[in-house]
Structure formats: structure tokens, C-alpha cells
PDB file of N, CA and C in Angstrom:
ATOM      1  N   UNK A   1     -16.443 -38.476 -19.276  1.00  0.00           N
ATOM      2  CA  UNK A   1     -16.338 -37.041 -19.424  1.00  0.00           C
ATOM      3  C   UNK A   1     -17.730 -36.460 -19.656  1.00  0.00           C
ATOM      4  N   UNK A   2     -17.984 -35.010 -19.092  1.00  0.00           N
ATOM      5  CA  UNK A   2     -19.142 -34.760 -18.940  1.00  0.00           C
ATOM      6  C   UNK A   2     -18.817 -33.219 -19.749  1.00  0.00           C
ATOM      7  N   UNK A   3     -19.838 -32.619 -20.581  1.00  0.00           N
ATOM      8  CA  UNK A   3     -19.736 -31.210 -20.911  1.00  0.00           C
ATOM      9  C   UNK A   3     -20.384 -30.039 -20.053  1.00  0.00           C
ATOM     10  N   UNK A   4     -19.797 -28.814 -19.511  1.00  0.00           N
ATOM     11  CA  UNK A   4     -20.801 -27.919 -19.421  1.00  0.00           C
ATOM     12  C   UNK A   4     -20.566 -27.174 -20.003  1.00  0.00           C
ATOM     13  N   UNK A   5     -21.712 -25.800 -19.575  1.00  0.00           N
ATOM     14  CA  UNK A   5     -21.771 -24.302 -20.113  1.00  0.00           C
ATOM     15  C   UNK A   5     -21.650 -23.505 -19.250  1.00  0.00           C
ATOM     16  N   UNK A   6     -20.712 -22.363 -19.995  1.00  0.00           N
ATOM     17  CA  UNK A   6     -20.314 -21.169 -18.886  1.00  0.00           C
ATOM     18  C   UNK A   6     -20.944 -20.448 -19.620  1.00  0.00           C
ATOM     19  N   UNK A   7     -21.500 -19.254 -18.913  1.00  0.00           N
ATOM     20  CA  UNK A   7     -22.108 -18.093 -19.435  1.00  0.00           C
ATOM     21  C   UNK A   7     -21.076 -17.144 -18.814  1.00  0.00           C
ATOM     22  N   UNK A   8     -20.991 -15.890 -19.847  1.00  0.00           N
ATOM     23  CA  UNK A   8     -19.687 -14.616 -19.296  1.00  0.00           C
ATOM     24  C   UNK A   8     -19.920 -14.293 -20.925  1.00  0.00           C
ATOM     25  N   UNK A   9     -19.083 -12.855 -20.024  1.00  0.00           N
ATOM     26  CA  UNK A   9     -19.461 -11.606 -20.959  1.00  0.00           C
ATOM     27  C   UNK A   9     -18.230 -12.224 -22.281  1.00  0.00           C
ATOM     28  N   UNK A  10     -18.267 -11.834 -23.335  1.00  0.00           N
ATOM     29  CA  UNK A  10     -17.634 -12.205 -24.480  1.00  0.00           C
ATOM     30  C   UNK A  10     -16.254 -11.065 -24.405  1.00  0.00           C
ATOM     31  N   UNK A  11     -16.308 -10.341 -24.283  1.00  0.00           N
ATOM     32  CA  UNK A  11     -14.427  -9.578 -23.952  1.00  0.00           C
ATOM     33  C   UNK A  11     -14.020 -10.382 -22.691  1.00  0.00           C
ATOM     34  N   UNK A  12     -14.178 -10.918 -21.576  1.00  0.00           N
ATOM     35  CA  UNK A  12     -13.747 -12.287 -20.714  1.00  0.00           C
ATOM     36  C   UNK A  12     -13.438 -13.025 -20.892  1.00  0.00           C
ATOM     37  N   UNK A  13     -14.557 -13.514 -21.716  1.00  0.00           N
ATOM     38  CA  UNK A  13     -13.807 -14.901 -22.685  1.00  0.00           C
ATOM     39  C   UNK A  13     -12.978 -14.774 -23.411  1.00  0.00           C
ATOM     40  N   UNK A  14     -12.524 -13.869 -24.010  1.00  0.00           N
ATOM     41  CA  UNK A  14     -11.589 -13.556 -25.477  1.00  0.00           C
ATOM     42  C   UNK A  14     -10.525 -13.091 -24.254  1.00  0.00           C
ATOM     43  N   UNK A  15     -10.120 -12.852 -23.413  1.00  0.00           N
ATOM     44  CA  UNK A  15      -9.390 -12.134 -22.402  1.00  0.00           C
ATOM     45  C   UNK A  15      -9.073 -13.789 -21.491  1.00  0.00           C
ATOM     46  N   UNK A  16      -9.919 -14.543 -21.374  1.00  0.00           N
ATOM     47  CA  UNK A  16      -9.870 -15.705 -20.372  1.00  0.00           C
ATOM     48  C   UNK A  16      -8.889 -16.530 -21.255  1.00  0.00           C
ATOM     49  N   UNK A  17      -9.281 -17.038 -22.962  1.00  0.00           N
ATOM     50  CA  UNK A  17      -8.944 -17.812 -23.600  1.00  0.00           C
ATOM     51  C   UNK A  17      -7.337 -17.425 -23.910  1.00  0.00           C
ATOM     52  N   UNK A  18      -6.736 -16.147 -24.419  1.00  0.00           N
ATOM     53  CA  UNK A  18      -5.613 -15.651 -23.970  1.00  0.00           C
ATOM     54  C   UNK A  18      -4.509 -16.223 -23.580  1.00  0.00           C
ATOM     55  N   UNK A  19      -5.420 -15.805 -22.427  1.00  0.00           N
ATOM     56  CA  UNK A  19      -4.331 -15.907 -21.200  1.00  0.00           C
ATOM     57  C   UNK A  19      -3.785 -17.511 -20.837  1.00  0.00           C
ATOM     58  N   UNK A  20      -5.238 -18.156 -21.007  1.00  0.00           N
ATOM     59  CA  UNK A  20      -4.802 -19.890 -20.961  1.00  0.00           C
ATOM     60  C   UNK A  20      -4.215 -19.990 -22.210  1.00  0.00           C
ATOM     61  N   UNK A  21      -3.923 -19.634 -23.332  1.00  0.00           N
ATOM     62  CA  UNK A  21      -3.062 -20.064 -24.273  1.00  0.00           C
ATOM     63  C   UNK A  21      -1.749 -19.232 -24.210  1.00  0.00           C
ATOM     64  N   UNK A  22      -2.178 -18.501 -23.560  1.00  0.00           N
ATOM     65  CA  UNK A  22      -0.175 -17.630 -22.960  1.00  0.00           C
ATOM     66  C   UNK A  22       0.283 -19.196 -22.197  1.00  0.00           C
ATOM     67  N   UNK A  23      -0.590 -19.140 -21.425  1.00  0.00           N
ATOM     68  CA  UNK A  23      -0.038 -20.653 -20.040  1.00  0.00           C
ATOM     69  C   UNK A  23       0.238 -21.889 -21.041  1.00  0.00           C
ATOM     70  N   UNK A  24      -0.227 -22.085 -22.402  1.00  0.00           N
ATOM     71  CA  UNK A  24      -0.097 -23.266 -22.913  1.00  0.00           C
ATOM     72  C   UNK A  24      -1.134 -24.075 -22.719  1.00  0.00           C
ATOM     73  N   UNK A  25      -2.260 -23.694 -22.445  1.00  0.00           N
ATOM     74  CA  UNK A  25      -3.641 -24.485 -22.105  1.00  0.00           C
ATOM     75  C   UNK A  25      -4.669 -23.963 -22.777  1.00  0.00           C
ATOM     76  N   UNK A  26      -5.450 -25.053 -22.978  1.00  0.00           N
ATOM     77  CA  UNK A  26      -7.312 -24.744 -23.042  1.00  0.00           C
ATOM     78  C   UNK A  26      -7.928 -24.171 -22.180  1.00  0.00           C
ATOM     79  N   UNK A  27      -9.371 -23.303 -22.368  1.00  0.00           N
ATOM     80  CA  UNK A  27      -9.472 -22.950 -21.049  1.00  0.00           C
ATOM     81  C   UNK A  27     -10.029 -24.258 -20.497  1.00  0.00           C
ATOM     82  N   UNK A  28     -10.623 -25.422 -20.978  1.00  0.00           N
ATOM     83  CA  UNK A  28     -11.206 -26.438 -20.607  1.00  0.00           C
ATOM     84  C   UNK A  28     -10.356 -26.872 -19.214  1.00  0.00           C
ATOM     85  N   UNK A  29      -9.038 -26.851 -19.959  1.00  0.00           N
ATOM     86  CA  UNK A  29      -7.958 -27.200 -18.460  1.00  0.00           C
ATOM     87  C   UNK A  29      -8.373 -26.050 -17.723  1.00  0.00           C
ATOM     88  N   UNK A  30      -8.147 -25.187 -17.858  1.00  0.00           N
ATOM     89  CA  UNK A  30      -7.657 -24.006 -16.705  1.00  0.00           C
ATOM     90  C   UNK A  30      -8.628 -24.159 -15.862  1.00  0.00           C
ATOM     91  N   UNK A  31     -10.444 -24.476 -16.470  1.00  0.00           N
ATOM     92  CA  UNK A  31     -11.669 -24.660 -15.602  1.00  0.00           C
ATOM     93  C   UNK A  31     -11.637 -26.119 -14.746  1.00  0.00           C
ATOM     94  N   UNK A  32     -11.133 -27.145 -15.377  1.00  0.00           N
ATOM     95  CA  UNK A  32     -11.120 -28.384 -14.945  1.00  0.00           C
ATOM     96  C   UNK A  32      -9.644 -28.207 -13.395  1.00  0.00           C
ATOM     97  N   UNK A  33      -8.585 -27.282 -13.545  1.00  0.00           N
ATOM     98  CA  UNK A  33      -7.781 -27.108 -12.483  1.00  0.00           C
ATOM     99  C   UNK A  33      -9.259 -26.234 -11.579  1.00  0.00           C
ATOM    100  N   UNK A  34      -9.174 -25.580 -11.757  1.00  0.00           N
ATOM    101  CA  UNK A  34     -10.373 -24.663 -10.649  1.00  0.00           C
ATOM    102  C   UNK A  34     -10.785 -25.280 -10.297  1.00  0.00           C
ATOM    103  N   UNK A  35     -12.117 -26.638 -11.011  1.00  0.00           N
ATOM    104  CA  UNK A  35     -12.722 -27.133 -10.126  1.00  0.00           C
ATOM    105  C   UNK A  35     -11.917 -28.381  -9.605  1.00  0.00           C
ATOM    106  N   UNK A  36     -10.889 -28.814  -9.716  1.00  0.00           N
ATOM    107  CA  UNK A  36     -10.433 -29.637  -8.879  1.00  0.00           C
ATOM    108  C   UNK A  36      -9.805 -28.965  -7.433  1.00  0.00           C
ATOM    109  N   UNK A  37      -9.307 -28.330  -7.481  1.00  0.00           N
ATOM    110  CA  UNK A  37      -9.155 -27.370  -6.432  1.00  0.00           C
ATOM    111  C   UNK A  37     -10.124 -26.925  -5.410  1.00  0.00           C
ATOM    112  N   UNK A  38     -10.907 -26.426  -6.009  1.00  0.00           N
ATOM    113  CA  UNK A  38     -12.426 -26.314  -5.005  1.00  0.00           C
ATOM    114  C   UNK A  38     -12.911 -27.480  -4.477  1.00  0.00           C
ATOM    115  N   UNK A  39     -12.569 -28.739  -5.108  1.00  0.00           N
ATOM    116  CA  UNK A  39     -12.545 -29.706  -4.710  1.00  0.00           C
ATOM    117  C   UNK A  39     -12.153 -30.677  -3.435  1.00  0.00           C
ATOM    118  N   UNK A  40     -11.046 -30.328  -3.983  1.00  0.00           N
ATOM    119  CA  UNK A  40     -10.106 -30.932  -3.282  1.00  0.00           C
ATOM    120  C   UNK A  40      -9.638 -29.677  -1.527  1.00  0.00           C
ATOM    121  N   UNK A  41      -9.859 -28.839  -2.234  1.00  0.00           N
ATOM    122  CA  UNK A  41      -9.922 -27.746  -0.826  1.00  0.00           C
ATOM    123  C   UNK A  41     -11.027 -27.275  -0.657  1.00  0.00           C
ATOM    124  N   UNK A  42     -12.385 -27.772  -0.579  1.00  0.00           N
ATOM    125  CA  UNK A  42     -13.666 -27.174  -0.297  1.00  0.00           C
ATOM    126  C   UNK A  42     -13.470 -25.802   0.145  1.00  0.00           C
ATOM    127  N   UNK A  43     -13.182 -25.041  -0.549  1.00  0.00           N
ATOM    128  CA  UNK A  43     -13.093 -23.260  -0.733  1.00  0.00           C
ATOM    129  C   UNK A  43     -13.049 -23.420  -2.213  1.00  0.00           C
ATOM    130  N   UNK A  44     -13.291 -21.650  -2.423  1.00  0.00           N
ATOM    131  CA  UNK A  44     -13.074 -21.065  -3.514  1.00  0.00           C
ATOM    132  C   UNK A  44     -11.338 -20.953  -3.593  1.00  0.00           C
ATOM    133  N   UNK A  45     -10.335 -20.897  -4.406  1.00  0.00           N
ATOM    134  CA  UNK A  45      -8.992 -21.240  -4.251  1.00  0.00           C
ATOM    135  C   UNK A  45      -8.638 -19.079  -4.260  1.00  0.00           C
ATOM    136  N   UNK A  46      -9.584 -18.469  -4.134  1.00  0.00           N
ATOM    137  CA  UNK A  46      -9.115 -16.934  -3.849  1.00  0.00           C
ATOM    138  C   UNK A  46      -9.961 -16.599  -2.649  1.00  0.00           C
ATOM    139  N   UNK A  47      -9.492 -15.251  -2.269  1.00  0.00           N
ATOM    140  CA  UNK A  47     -10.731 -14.168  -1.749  1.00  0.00           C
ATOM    141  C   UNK A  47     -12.090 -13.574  -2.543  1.00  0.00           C
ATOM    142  N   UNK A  48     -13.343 -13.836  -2.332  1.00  0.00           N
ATOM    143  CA  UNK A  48     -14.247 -13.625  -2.998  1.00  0.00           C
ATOM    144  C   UNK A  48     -14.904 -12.511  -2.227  1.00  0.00           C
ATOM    145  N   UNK A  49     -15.018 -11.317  -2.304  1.00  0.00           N
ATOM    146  CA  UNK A  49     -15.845 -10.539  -1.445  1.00  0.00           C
ATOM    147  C   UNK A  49     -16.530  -9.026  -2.099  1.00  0.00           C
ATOM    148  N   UNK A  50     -17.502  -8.305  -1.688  1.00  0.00           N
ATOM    149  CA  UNK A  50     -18.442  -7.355  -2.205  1.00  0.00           C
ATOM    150  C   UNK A  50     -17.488  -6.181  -2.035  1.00  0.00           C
ATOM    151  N   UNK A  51     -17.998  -5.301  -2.749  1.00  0.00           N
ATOM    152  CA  UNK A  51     -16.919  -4.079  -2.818  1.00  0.00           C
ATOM    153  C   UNK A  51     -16.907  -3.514  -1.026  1.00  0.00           C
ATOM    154  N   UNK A  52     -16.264  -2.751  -0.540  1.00  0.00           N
ATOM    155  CA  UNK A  52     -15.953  -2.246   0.808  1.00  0.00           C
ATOM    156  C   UNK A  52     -16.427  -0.575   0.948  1.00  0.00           C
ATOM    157  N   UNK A  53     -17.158  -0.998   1.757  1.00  0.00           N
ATOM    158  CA  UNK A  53     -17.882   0.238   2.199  1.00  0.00           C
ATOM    159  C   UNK A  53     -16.924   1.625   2.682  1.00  0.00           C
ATOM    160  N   UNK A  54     -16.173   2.301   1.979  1.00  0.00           N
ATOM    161  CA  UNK A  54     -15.419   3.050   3.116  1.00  0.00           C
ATOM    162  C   UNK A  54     -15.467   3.347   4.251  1.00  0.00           C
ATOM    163  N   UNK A  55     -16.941   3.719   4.952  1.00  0.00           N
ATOM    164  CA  UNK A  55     -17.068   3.690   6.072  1.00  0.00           C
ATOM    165  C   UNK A  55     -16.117   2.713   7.214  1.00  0.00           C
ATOM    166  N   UNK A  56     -16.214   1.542   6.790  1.00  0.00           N
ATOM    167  CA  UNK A  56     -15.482   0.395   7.178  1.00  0.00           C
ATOM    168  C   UNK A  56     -13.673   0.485   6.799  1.00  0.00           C
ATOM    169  N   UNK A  57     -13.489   0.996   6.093  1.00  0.00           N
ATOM    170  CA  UNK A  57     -12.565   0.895   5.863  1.00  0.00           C
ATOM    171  C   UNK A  57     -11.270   1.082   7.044  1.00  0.00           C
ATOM    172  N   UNK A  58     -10.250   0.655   7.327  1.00  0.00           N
ATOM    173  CA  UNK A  58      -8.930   0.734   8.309  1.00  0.00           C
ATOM    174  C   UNK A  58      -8.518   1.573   8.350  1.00  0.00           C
ATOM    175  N   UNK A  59      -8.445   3.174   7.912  1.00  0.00           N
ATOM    176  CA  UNK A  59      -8.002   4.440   8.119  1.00  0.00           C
ATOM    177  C   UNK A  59      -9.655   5.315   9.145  1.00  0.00           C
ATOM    178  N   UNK A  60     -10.735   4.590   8.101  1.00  0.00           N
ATOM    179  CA  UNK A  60     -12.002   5.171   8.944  1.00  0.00           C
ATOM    180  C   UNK A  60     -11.955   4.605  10.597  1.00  0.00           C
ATOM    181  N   UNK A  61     -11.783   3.939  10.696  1.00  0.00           N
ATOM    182  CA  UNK A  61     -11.951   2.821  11.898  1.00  0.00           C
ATOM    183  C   UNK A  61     -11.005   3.343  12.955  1.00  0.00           C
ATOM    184  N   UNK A  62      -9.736   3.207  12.636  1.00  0.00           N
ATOM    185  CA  UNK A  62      -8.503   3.690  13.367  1.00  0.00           C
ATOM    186  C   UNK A  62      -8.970   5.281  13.691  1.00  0.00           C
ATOM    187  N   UNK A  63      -9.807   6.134  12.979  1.00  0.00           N
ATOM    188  CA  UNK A  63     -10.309   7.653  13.273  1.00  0.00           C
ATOM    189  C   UNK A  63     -11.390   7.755  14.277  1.00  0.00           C
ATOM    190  N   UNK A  64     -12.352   6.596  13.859  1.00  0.00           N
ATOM    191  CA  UNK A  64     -13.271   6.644  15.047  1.00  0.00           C
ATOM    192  C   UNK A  64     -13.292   6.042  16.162  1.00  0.00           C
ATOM    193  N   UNK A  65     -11.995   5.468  16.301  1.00  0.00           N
ATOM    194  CA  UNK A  65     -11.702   4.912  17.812  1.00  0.00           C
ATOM    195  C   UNK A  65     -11.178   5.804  18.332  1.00  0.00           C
ATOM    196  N   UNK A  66      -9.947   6.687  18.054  1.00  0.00           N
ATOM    197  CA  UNK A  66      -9.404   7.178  18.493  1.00  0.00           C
ATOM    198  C   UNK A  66     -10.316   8.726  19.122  1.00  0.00           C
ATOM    199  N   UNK A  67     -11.294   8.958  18.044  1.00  0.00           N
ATOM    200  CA  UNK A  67     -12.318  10.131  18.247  1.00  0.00           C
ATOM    201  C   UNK A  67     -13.436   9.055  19.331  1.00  0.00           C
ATOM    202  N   UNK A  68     -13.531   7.968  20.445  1.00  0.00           N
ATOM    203  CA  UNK A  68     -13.848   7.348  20.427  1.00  0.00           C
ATOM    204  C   UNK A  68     -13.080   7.650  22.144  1.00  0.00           C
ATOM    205  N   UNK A  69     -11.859   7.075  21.884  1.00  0.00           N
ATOM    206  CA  UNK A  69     -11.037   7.245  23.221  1.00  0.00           C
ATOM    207  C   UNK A  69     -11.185   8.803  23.584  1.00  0.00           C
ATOM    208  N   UNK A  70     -11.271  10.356  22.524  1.00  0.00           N
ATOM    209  CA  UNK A  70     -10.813  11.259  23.364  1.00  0.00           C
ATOM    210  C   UNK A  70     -12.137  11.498  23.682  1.00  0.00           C
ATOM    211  N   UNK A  71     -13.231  11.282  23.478  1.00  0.00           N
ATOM    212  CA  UNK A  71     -14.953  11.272  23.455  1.00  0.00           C
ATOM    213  C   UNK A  71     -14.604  10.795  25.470  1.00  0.00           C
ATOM    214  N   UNK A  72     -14.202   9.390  25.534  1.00  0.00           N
ATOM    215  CA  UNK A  72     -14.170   8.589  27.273  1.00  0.00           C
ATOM    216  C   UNK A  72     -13.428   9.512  27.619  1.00  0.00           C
ATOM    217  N   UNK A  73     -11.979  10.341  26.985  1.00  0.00           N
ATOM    218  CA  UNK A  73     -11.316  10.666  27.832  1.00  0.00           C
ATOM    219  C   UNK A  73     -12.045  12.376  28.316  1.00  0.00           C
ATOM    220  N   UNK A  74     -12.688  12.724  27.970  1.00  0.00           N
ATOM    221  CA  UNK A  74     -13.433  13.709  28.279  1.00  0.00           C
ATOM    222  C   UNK A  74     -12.816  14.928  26.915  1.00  0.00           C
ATOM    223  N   UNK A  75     -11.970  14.905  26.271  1.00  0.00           N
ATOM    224  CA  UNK A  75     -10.841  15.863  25.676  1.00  0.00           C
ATOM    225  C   UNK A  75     -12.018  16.027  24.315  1.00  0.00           C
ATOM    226  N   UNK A  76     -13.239  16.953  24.679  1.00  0.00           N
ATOM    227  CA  UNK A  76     -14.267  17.397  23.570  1.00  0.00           C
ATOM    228  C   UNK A  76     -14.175  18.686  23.687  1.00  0.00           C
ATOM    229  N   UNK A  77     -14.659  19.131  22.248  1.00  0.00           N
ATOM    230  CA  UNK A  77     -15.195  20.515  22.246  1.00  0.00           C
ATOM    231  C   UNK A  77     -16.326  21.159  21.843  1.00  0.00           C
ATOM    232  N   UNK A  78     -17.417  21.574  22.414  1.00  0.00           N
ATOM    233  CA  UNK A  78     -18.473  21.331  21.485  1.00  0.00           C
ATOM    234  C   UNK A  78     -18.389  22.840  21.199  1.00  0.00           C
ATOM    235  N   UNK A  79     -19.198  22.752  19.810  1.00  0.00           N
ATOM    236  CA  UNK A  79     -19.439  24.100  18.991  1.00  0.00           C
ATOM    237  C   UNK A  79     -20.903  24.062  17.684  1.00  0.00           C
ATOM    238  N   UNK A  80     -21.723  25.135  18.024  1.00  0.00           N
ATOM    239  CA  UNK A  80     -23.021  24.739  17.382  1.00  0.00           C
ATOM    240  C   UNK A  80     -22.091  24.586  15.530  1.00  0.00           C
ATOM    241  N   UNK A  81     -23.111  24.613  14.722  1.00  0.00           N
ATOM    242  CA  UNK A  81     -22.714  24.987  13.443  1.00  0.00           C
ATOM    243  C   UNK A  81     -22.558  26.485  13.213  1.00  0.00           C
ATOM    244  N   UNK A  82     -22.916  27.613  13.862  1.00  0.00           N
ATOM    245  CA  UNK A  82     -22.807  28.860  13.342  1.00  0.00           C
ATOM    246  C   UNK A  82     -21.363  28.895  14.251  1.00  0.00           C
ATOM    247  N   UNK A  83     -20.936  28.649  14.733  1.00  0.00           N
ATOM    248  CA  UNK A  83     -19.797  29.030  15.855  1.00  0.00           C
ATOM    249  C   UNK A  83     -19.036  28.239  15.114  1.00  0.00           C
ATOM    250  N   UNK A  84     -18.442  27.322  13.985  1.00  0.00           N
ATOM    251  CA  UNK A  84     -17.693  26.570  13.746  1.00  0.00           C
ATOM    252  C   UNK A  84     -17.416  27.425  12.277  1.00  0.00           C
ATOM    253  N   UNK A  85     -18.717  28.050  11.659  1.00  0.00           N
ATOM    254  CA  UNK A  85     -18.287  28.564  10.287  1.00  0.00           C
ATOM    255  C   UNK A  85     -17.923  29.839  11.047  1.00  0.00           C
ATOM    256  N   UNK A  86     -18.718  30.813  11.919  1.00  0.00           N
ATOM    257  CA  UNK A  86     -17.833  32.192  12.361  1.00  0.00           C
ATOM    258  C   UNK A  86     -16.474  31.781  12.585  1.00  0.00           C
ATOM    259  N   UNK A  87     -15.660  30.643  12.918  1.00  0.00           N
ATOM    260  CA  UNK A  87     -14.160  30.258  13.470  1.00  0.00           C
ATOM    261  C   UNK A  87     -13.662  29.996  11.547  1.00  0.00           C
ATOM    262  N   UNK A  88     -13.995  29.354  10.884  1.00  0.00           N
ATOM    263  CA  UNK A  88     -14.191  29.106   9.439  1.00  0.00           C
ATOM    264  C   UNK A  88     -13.866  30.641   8.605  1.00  0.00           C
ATOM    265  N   UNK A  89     -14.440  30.938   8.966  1.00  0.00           N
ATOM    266  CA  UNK A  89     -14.526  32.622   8.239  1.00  0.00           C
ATOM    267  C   UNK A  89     -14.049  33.899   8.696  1.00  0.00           C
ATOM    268  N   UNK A  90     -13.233  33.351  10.214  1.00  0.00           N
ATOM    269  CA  UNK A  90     -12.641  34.775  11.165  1.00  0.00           C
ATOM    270  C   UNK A  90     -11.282  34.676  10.138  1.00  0.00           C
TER     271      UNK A  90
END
């Protein structure tokens, strides 16, 4: 048996330790399941990813294709900026 050290914020830990004693465990287990898992399935055992740009997002995407198709299909309208607030303000 080998020891390490986790570093994390101290309301995590008091929030981590918890929860493994709701489950009936140490967190020692709960870390020793994780890394057997990562192990044994060379992945992380979740989705790990950076927050999402809305831009990207599946409502944005689905808008700019479709503004995208009527762009090919010719179905535009152009209007400077003073012609869009005079329509704005009629």
C-alpha cells in the first residue's frame, strides 16, 4: 500500500467526505474505486469538458444554418442600419 495527497478546496472535502459516508465508505475507497476504473477503462469514468461557448451552442447552430440555407437560397433582405431603426421606430 502506497499513500497519496489530494489537494482541494476544504468545503469539497467536507462535502466529498459526506457523501462517501452517506455511501458507507472512506473517501480512501471512493478514490481507490476511481482510480481503478480509470484503470481498468483507460478514460476518465465521466464527461470532462470546458464550459460551452454559446456561440456553439445547438439552438445557435440550428439558427445559423438555417440563416445559412436562406443566405444560398437567395431569400435576403438587405437594409443599412438607419433603414432598420426608421422600420424600428415607424
Amino acid at each position: 500500500m502506497t499513500t497519496i495527497s489530494v489537494r482541494m478546496d476544504d468545503d469539497l472535502k467536507k462535502s466529498f467526505e459526506a457523501t462517501c459516508n452517506d455511501m458507507g465508505m472512506p473517501m480512501a475507497v471512493a478514490m481507490t474505486i476511481f482510480a481503478k476504473r480509470v484503470v481498468r477503462e483507460r478514460k476518465i469514468p465521466f464527461d470532462v469538458s470546458a464550459a460551452v461557448d454559446p456561440f456553439y451552442s445547438e439552438k445557435n447552430m440550428q439558427a445559423l444554418k438555417h440563416s445559412a440555407k436562406q443566405l444560398d437560397e437567395g431569400k435576403i433582405v438587405t437594409k443599412s442600419l438607419e433603414e432598420l431603426e426608421a422600420l424600428e421606430n415607424a
